[in-house]
N, C-alpha and C. Protein backbone atom coordinates (compact mmCIF):
# COMPACT_ATOMS: atom_id res chain seq x y z
N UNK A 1 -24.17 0.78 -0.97
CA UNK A 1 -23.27 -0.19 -1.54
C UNK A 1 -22.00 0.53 -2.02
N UNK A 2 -21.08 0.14 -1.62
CA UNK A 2 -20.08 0.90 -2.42
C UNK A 2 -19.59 0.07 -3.51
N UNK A 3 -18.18 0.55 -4.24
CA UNK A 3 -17.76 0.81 -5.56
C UNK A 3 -16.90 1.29 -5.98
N UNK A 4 -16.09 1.07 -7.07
CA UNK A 4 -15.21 2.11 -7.31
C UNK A 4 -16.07 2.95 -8.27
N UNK A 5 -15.72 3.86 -8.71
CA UNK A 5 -15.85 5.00 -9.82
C UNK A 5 -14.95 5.14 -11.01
N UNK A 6 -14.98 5.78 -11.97
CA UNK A 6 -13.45 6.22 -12.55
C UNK A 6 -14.32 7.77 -12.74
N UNK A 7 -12.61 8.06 -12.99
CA UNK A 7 -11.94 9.43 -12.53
C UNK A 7 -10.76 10.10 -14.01
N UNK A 8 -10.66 10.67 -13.71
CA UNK A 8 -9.20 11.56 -14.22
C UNK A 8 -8.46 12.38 -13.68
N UNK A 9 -7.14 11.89 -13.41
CA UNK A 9 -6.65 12.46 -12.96
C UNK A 9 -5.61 12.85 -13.39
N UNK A 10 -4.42 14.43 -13.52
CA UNK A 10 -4.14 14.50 -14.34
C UNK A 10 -4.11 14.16 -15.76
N UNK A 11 -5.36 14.10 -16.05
CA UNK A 11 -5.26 13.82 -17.50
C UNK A 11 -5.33 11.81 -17.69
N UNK A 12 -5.28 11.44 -16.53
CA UNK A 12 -5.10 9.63 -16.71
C UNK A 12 -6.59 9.10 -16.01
N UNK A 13 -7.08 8.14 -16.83
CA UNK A 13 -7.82 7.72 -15.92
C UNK A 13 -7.66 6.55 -14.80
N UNK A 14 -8.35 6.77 -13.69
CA UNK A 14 -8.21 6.16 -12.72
C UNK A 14 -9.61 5.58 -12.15
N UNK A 15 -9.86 4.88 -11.52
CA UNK A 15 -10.66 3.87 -10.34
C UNK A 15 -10.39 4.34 -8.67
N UNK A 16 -11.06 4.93 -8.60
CA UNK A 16 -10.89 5.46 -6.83
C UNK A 16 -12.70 4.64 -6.13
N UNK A 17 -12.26 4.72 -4.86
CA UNK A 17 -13.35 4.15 -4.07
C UNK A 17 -14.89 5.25 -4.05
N UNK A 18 -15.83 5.10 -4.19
CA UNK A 18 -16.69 5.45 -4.38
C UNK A 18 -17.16 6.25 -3.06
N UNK A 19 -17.40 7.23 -2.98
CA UNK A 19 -17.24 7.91 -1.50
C UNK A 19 -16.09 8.93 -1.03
N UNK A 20 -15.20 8.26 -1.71
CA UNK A 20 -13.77 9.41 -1.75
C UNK A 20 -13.86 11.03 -1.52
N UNK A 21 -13.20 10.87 -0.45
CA UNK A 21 -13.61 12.63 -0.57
C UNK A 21 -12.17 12.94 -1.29
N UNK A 22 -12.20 13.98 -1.86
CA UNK A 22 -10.57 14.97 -2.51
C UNK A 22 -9.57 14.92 -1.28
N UNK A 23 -9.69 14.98 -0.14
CA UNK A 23 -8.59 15.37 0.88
C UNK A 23 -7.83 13.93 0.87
N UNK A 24 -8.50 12.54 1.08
CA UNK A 24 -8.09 11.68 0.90
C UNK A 24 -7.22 11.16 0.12
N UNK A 25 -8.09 11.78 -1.11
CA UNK A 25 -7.10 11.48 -2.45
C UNK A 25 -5.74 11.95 -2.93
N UNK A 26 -5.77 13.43 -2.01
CA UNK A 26 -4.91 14.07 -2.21
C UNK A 26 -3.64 13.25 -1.36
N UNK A 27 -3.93 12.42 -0.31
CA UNK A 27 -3.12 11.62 0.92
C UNK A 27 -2.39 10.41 0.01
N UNK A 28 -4.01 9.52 -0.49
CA UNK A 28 -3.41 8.43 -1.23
C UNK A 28 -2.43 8.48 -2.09
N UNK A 29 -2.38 10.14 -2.91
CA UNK A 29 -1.24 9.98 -3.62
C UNK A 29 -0.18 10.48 -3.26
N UNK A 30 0.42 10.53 -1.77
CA UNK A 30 1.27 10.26 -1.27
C UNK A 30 1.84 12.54 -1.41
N UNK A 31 0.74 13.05 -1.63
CA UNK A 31 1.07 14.34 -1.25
C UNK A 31 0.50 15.11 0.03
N UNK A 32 1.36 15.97 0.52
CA UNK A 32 1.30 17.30 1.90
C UNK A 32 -0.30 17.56 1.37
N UNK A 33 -1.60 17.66 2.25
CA UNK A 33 -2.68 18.79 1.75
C UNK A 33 -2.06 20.35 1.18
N UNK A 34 -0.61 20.53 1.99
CA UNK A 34 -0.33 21.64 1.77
C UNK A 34 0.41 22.36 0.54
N UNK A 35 1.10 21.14 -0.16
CA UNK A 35 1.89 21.02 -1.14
C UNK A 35 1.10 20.97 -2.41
N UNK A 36 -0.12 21.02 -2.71
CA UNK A 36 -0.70 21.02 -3.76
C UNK A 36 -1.92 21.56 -3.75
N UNK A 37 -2.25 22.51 -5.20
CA UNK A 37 -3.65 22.97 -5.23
C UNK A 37 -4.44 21.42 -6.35
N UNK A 38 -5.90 21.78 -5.23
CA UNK A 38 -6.54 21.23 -6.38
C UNK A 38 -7.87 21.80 -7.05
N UNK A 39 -7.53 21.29 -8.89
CA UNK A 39 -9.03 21.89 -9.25
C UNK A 39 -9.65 20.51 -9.65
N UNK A 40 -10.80 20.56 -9.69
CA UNK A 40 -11.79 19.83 -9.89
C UNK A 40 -12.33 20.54 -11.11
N UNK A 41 -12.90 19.52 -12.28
CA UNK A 41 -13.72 20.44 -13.44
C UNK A 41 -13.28 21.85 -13.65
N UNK A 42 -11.89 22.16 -13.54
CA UNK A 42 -11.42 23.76 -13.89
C UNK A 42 -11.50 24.25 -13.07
N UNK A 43 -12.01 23.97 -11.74
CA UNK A 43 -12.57 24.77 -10.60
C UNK A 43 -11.60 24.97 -9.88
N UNK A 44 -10.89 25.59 -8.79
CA UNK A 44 -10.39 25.59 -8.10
C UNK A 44 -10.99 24.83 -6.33
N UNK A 45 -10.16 24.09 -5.65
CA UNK A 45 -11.16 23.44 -4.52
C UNK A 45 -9.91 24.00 -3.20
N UNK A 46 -11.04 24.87 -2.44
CA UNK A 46 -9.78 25.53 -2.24
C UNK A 46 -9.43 24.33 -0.11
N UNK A 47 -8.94 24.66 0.13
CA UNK A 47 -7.88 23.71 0.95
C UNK A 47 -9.10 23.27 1.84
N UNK A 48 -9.62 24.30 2.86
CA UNK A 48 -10.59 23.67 3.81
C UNK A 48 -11.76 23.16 3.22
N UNK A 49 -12.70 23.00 2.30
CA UNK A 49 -13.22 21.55 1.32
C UNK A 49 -13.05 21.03 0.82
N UNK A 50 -11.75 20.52 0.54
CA UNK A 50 -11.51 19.44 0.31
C UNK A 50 -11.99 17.89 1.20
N UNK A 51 -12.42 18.54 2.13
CA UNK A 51 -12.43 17.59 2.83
C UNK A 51 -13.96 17.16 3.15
N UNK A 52 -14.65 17.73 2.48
CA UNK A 52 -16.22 17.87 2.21
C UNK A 52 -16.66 17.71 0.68
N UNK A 53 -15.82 17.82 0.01
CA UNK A 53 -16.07 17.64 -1.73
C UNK A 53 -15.83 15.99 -1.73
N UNK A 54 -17.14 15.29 -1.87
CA UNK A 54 -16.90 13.71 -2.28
C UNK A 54 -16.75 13.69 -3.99
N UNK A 55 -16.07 12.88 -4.44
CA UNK A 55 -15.58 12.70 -5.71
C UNK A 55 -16.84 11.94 -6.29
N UNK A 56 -17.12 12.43 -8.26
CA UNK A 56 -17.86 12.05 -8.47
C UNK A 56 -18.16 11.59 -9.86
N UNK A 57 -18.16 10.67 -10.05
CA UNK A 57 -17.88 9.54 -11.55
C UNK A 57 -17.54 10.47 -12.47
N UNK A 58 -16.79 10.61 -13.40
CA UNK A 58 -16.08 11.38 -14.51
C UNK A 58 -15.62 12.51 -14.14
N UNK A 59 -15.28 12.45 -12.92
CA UNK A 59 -14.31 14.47 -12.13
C UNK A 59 -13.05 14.15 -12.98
N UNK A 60 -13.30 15.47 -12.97
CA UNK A 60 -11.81 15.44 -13.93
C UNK A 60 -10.99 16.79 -12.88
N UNK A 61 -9.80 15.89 -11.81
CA UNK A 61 -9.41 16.63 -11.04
C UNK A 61 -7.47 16.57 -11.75
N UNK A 62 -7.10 17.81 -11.20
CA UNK A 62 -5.83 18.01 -11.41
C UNK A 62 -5.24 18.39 -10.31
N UNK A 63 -3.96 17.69 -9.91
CA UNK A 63 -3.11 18.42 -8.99
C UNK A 63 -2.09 19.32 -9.54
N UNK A 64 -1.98 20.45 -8.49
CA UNK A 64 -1.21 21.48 -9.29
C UNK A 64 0.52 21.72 -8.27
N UNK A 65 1.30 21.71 -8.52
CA UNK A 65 2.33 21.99 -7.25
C UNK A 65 3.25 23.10 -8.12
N UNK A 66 3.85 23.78 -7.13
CA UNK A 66 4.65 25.13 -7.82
C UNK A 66 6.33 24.72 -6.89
N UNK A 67 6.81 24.96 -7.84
CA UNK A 67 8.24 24.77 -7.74
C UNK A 67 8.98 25.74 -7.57
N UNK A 68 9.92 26.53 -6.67
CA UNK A 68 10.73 27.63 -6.95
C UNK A 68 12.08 27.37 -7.41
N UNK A 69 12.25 28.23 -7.66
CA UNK A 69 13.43 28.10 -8.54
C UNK A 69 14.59 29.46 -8.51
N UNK A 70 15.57 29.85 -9.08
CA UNK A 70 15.85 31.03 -9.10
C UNK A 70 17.36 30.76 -9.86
């Protein structure tokens, strides 16, 4: 049966589809896989599982992006 879940993300909570893998999520919010790290629970998730890590009621994921500057 699916569902939504809630989540956190940056720090906000959210409702994502139940099943969600991270790579997805990383799409839905309209970012590059390449343009952002993500951690999960402090963790680091590093690029090629993302796409195998299904999301899971109270993850507390953060996207991280680095900016240059000079």
């Amino acid at each position: 049966m699916s569902g939504l879940i809630g989540i956190h993300l940056n720090g906000e909570a959210v409702q994502v589809q139940k099943g969600l893998c991270l790579e997805e999520l990383v799409r839905e919010r309209g970012h590059a896989s390449n343009e952002v790290a993500v951690e999960v629970n402090r963790d680091l998730v590093p690029r090629p599982a993302r796409a195998e890590y299904s999301l899971q009621e109270e993850d507390r994921v953060e996207f991280v992006t680095l900016v240059g500057g000079g």
